[in-house]
N, C-alpha and C. Protein backbone atom coordinates (compact mmCIF):
# COMPACT_ATOMS: atom_id res chain seq x y z
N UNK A 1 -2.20 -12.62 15.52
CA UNK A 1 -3.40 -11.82 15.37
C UNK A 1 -4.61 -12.64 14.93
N UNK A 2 -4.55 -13.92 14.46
CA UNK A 2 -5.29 -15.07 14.30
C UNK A 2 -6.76 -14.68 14.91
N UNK A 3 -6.34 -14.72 16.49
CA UNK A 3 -7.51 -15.03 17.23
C UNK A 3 -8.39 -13.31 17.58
N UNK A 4 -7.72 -12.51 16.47
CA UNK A 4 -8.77 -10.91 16.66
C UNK A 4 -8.80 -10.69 15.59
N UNK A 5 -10.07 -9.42 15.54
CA UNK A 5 -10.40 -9.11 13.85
C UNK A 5 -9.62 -8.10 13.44
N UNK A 6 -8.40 -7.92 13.93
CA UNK A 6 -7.39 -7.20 13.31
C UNK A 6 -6.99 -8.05 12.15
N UNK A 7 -6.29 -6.89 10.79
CA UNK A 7 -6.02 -7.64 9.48
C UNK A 7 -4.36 -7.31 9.34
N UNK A 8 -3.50 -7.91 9.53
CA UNK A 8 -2.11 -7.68 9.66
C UNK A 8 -1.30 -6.75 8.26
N UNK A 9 -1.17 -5.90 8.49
CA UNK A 9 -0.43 -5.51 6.91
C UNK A 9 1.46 -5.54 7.40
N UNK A 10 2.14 -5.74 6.45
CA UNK A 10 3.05 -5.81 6.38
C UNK A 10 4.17 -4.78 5.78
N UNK A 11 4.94 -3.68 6.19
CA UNK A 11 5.46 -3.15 5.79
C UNK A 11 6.87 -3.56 5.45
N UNK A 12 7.34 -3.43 4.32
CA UNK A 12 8.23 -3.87 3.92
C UNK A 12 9.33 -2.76 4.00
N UNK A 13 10.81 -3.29 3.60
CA UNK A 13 12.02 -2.45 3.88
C UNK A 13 11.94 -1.89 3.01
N UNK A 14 12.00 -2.59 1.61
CA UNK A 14 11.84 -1.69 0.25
C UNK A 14 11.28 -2.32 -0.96
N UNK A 15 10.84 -1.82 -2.16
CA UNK A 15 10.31 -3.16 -3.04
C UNK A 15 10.78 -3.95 -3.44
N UNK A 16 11.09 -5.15 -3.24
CA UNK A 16 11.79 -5.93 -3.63
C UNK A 16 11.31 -7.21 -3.53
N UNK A 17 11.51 -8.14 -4.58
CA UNK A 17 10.14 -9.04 -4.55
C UNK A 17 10.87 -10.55 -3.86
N UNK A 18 11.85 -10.48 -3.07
CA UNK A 18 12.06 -11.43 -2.22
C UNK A 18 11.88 -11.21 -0.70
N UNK A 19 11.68 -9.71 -0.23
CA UNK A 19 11.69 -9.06 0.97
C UNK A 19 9.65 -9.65 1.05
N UNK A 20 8.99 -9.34 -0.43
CA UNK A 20 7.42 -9.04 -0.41
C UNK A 20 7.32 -10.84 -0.26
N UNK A 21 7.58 -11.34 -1.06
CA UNK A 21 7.67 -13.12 -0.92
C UNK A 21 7.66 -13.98 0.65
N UNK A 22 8.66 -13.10 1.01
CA UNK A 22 9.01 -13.87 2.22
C UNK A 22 8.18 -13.37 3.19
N UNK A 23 7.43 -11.90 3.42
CA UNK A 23 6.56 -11.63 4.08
C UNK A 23 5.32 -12.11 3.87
N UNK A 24 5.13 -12.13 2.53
CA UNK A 24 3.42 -13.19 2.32
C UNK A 24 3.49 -14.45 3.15
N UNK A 25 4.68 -14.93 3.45
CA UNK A 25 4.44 -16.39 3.70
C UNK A 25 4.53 -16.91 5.11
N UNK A 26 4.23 -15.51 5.92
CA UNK A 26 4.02 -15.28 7.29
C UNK A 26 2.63 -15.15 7.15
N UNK A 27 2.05 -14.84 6.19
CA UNK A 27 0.17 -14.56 6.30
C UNK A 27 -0.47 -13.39 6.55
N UNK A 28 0.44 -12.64 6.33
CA UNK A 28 -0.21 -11.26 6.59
C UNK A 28 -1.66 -11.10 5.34
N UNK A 29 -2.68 -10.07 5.75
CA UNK A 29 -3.62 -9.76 5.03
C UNK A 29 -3.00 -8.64 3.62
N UNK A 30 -1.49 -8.38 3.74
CA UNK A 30 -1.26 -7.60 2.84
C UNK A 30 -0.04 -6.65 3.06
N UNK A 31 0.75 -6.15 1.60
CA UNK A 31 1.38 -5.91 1.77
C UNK A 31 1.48 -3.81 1.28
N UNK A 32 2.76 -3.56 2.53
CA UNK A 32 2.72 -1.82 2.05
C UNK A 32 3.99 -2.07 1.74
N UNK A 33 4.10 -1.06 0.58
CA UNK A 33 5.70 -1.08 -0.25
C UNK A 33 5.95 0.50 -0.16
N UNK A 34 7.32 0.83 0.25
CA UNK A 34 7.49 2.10 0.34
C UNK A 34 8.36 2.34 -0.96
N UNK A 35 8.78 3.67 -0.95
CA UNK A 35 9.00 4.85 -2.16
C UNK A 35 8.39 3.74 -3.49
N UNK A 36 7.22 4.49 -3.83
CA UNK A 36 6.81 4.07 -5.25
C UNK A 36 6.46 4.81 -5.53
N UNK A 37 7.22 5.06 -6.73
CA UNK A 37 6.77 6.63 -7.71
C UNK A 37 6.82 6.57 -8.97
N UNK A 38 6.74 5.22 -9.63
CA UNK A 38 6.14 5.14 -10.47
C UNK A 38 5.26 3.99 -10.91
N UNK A 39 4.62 4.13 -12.29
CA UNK A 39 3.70 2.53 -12.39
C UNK A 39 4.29 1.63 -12.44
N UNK A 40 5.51 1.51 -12.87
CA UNK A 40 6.58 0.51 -13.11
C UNK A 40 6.97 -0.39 -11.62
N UNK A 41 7.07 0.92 -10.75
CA UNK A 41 7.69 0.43 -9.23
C UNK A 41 6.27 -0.73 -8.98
N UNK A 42 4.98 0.29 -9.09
CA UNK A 42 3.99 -0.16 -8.52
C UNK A 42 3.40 -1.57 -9.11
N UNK A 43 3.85 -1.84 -10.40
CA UNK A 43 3.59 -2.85 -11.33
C UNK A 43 4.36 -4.45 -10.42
N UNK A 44 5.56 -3.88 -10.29
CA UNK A 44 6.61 -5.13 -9.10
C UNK A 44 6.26 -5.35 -8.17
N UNK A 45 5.34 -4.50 -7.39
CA UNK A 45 5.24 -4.85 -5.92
C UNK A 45 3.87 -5.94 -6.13
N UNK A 46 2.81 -5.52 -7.40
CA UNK A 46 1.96 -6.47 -7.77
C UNK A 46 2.22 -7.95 -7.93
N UNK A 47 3.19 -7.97 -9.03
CA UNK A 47 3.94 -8.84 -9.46
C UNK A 47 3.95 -10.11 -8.19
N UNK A 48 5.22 -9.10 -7.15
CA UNK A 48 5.74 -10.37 -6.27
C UNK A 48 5.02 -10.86 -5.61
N UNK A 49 3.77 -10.13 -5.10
CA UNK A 49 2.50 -10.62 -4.63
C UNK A 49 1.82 -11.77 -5.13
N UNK A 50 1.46 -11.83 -6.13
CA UNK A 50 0.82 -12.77 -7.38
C UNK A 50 1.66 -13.93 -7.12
N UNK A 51 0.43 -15.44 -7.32
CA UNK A 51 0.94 -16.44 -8.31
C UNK A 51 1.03 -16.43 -9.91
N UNK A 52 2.00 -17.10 -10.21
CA UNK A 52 1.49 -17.44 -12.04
C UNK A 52 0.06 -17.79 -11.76
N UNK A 53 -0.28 -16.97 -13.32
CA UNK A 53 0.77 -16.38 -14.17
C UNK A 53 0.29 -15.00 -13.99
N UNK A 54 -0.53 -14.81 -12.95
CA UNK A 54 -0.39 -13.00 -12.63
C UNK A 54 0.53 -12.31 -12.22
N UNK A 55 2.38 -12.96 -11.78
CA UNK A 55 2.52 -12.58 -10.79
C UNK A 55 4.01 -13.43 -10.75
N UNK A 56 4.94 -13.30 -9.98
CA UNK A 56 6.35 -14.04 -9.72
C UNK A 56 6.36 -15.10 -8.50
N UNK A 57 5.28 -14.91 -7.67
CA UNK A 57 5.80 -14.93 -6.24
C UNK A 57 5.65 -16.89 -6.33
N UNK A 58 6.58 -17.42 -5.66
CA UNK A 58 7.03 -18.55 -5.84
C UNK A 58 5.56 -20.04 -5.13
N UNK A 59 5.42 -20.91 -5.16
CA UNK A 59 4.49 -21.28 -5.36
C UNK A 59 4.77 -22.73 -4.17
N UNK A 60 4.18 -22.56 -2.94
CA UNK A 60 5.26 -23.70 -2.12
C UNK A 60 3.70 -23.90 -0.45
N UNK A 61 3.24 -25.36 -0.40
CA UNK A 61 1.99 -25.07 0.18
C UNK A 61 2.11 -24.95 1.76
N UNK A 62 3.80 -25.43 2.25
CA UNK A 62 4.04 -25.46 3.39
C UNK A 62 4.49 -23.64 3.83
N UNK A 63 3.39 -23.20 4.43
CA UNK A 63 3.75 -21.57 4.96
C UNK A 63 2.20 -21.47 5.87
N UNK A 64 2.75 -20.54 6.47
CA UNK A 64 1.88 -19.78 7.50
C UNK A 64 0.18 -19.86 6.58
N UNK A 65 0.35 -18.81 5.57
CA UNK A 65 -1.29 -18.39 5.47
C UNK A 65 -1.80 -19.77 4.59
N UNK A 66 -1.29 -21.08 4.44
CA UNK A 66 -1.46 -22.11 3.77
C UNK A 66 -2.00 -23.21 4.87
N UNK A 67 -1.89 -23.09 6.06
CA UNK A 67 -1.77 -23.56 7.13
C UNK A 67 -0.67 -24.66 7.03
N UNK A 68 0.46 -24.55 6.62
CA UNK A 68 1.25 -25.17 6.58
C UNK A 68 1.16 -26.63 5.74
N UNK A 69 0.06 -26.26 4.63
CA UNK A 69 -0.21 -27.54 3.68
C UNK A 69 -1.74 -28.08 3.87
N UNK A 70 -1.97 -28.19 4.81
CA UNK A 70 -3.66 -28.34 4.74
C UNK A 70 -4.95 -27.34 4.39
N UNK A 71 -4.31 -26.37 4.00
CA UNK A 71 -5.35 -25.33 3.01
C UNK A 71 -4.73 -24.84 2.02
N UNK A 72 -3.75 -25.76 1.17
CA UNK A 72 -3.38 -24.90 0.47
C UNK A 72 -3.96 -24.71 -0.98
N UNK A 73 -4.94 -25.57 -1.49
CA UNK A 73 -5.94 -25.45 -2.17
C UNK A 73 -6.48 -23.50 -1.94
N UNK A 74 -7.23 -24.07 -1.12
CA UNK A 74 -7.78 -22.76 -0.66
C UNK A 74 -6.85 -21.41 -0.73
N UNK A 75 -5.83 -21.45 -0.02
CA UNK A 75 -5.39 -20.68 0.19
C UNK A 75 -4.64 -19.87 -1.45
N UNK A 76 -4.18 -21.29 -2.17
CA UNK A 76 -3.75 -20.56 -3.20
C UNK A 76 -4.77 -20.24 -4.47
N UNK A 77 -6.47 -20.68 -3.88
CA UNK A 77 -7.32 -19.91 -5.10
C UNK A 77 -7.59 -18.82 -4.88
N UNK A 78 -7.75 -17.99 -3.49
CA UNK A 78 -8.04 -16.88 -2.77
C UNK A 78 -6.97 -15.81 -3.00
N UNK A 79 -5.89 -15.89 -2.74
CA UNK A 79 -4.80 -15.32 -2.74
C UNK A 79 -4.31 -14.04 -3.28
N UNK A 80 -4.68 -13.98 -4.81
CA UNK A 80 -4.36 -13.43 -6.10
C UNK A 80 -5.69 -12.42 -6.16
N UNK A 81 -6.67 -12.73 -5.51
CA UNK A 81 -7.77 -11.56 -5.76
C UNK A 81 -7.75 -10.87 -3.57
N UNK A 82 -7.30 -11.54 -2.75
CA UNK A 82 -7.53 -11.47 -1.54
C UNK A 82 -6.17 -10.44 -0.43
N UNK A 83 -5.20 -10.41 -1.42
CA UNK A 83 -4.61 -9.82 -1.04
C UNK A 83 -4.27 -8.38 -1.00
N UNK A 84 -4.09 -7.22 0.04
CA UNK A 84 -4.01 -6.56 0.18
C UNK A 84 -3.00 -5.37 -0.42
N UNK A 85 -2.83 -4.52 -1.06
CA UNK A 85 -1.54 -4.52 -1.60
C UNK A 85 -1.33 -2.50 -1.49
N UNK A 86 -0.83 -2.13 -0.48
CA UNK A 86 -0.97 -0.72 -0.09
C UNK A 86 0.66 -0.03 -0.60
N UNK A 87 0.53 0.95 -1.94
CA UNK A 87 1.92 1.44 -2.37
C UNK A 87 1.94 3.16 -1.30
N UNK A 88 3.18 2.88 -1.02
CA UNK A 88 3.43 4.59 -0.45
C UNK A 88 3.89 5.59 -1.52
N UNK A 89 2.98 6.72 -1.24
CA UNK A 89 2.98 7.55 -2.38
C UNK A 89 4.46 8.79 -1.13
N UNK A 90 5.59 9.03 -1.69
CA UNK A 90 6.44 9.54 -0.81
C UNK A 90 7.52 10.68 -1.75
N UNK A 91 7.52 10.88 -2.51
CA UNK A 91 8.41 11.77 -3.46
C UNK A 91 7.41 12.60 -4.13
N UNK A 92 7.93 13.37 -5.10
CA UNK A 92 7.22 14.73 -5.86
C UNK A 92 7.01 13.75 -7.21
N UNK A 93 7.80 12.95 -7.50
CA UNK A 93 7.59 11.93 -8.49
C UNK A 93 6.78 10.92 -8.84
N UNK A 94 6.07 10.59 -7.34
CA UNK A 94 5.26 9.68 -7.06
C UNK A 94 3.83 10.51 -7.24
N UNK A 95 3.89 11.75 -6.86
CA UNK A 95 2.99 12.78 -6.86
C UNK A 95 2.34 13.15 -8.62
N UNK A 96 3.29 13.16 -8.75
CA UNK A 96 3.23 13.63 -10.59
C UNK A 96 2.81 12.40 -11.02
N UNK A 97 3.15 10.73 -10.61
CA UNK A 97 2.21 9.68 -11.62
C UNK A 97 1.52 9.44 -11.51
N UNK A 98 0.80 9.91 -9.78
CA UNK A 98 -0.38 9.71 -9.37
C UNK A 98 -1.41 8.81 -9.67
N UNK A 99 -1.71 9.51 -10.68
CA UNK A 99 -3.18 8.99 -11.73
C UNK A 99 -2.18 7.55 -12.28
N UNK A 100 -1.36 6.87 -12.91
CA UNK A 100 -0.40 6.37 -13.59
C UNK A 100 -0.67 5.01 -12.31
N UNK A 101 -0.21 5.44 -11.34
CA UNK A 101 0.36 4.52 -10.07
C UNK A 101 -1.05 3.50 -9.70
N UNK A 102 -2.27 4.87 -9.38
CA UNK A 102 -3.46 4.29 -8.80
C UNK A 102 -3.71 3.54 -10.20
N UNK A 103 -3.72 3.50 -11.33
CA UNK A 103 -4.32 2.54 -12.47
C UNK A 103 -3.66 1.17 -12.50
N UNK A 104 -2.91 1.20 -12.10
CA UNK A 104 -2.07 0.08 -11.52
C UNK A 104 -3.12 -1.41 -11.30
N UNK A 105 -3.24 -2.32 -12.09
CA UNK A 105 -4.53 -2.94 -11.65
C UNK A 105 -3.73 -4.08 -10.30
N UNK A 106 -4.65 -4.58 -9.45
CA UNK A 106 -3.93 -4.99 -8.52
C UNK A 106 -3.29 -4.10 -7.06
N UNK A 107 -2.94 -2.74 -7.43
CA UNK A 107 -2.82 -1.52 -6.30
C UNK A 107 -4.45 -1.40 -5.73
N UNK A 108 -4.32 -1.57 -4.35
CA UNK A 108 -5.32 -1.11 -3.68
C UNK A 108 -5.43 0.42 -3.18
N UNK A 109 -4.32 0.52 -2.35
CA UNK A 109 -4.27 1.44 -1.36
C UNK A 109 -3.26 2.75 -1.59
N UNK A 110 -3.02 3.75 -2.35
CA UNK A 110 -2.43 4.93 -2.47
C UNK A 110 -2.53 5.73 -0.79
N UNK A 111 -1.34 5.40 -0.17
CA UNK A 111 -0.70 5.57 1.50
C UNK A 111 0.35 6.80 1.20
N UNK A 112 -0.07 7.52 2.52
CA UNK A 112 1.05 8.75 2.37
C UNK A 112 1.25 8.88 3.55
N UNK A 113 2.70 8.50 3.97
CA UNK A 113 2.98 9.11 4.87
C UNK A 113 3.55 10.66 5.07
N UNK A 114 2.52 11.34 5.93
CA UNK A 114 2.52 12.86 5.81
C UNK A 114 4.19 13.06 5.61
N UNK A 115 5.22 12.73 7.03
CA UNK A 115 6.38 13.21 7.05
C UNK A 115 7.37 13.19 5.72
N UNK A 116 7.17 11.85 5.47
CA UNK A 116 8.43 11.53 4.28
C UNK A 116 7.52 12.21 3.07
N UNK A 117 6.33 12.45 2.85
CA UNK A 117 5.70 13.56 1.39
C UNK A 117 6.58 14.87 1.59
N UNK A 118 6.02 15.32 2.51
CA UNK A 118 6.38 16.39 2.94
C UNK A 118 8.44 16.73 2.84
N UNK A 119 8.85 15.73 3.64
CA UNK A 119 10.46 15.60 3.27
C UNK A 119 10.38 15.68 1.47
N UNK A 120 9.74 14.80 0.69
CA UNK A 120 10.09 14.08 -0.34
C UNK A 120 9.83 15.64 -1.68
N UNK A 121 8.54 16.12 -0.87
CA UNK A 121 8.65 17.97 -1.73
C UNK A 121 8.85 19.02 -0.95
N UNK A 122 10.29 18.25 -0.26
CA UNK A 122 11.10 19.72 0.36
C UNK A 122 10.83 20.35 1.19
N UNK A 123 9.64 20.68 1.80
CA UNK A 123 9.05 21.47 2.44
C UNK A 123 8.70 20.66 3.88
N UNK A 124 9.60 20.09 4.85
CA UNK A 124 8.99 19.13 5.96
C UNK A 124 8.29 19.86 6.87
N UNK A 125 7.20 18.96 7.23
CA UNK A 125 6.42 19.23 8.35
C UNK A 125 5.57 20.53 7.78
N UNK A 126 5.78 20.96 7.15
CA UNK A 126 4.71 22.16 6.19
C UNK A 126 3.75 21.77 5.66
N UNK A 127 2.62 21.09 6.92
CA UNK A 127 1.85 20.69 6.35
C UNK A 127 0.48 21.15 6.04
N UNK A 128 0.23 22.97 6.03
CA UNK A 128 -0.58 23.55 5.44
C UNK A 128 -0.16 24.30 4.48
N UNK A 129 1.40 23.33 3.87
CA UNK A 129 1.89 24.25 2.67
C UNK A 129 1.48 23.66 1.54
N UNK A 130 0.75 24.95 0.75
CA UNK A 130 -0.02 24.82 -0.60
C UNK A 130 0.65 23.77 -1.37
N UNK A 131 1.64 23.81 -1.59
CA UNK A 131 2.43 21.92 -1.98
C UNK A 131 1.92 21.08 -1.65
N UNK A 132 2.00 20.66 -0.16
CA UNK A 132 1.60 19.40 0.36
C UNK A 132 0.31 19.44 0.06
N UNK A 133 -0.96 20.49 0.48
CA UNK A 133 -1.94 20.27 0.18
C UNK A 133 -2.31 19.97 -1.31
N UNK A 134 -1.94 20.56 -2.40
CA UNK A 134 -1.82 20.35 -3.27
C UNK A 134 -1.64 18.48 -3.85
N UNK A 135 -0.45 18.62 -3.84
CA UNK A 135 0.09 17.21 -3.65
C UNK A 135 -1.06 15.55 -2.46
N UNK A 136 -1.83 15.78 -1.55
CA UNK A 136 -2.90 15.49 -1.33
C UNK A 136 -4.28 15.10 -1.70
N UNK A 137 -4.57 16.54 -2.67
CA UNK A 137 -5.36 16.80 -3.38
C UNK A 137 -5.42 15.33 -4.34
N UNK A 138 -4.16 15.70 -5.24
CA UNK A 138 -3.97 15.05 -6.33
C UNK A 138 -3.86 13.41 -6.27
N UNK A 139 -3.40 13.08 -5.34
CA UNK A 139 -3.69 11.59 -4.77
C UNK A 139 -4.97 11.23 -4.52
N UNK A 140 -5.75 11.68 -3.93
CA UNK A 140 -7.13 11.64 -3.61
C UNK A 140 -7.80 11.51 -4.88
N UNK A 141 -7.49 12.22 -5.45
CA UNK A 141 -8.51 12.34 -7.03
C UNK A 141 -8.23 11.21 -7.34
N UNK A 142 -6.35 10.94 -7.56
CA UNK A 142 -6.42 9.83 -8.44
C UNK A 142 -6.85 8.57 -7.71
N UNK A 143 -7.15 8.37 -6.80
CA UNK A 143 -7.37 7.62 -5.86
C UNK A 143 -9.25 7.30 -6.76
N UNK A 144 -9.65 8.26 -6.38
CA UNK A 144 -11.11 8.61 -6.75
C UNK A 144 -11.50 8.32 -8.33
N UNK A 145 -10.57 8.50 -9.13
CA UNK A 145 -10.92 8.12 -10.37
C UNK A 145 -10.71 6.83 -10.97
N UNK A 146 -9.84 6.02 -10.17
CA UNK A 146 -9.37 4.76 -10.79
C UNK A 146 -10.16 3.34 -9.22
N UNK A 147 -10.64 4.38 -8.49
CA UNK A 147 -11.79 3.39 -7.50
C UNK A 147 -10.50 2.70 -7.08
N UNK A 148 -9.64 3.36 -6.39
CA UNK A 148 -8.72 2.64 -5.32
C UNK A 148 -8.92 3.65 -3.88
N UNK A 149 -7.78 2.93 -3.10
CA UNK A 149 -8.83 3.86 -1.23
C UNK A 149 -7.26 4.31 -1.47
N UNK A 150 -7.90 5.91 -1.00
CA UNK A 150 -6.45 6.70 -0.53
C UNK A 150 -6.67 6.88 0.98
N UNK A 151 -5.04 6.57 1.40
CA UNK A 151 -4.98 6.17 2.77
C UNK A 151 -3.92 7.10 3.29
N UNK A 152 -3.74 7.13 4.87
CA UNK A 152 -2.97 8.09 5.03
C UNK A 152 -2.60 7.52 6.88
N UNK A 153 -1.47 7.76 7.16
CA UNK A 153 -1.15 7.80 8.52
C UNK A 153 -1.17 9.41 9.40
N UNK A 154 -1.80 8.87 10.19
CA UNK A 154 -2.18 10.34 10.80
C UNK A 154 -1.04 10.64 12.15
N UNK A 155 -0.22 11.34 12.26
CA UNK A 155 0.58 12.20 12.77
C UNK A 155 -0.29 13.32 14.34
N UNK A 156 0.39 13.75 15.19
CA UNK A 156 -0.06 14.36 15.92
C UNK A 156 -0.74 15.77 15.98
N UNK A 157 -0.38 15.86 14.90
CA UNK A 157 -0.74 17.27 14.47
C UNK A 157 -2.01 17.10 13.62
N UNK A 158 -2.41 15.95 13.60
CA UNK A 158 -3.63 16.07 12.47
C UNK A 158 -4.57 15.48 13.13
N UNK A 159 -6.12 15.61 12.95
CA UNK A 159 -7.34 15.40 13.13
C UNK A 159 -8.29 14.13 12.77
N UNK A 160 -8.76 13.53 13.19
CA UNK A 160 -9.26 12.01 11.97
C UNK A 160 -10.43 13.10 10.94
N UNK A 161 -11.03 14.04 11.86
CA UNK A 161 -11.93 14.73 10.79
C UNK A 161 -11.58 15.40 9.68
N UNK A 162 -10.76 16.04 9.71
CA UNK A 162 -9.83 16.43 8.53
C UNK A 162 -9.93 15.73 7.89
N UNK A 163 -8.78 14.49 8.23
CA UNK A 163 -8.46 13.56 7.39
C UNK A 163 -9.35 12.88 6.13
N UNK A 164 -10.49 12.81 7.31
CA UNK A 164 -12.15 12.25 6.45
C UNK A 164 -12.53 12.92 5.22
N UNK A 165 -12.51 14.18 5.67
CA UNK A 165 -12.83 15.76 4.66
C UNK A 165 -12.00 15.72 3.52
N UNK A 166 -10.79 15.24 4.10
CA UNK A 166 -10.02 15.50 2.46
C UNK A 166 -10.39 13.63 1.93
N UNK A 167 -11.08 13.33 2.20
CA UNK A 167 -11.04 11.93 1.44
C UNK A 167 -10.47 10.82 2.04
N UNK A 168 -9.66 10.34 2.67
CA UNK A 168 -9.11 9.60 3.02
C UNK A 168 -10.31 8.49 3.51
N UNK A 169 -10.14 6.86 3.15
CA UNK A 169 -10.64 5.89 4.50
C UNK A 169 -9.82 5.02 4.74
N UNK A 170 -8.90 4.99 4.44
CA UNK A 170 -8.04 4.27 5.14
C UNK A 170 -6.83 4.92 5.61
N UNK A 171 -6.86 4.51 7.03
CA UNK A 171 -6.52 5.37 7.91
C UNK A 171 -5.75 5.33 9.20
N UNK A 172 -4.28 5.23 8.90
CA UNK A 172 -3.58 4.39 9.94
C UNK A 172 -3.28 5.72 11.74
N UNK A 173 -2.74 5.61 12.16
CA UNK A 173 -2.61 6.58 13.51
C UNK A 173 -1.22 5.93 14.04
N UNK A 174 -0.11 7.18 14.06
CA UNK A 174 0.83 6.71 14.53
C UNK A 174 1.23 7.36 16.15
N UNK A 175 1.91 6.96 17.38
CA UNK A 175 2.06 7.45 18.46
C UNK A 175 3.23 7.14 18.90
């Protein structure tokens, strides 16, 4: 993706800070961590991201976004403030820390994927059920109060204008 102004994000299998390690070092612009539902989860996915001493993630100049040793100056002063770091908000638990998760310093992006919310408070595909909307709501705010972007993958059933209306700008489209 080098040669377009696309920004690569990386979705990971689960949080785990050798799965997030080994994907940084392909160069992606950033990483999405699924089920995080709490600050704690969201605190690790920071973590593996980071060099010391913000951070675990191992410290080595031969890799992709380093250019394989000839930027790695660069690459490793940028890094720690440049990286992307998008948690999926996906359970009723994740819903309830909301505010907790987005304070997270280092969390950018509070991501919901409609289906698995919706699975995660019972109610699938009910997605004009006062829950989900609800549950929406409350991400957005916290999104809004702690100045992080609430993001969302948009499904066939949904609108980009909507989407806009309830807050959202970041804004993936799945097909």
């Amino acid at each position: 993706l080098s040669g377009t102004p696309a920004s690569p994000i990386v979705r990971v299998a689960k949080n785990d800070p050798v799965l997030i390690k080994r994907a940084l070092d392909l160069g992606p612009a950033g990483i999405m961590a699924p089920m995080i539902s709490t600050a704690e989860d969201a605190r690790q996915v920071v973590r593996a991201m980071r060099y010391p001493p913000e951070g675990i993630r191992g410290v080595t100049p031969f890799t992709r976004p380093a250019d394989f040793g000839r930027k790695f100056p660069e690459y490793f002063a940028s890094a720690n403030k440049e990286l992307i770091c998008l948690v999926q908000i996906e359970t009723q638990e994740a819903v309830d820390n909301a505010d907790e998760i987005a304070a997270v310093d280092g969390v950018d992006v509070l991501f919901i994927g409609p289906l698995d919310l919706t699975v995660g408070l019972g109610i699938m595909k009910q997605f004009d059920n006062p829950k989900y909307r609800a549950a929406v709501e409350k991400i957005v705010s916290a999104c809004q109060k702690a100045g992080k972007v609430p993001g969302i993958i948009l499904l066939d059933v949904e609108s980009p204008e909507d989407t806009v209306a309830d807050g959202f700008t970041f804004i993936g489209r799945a097909s």
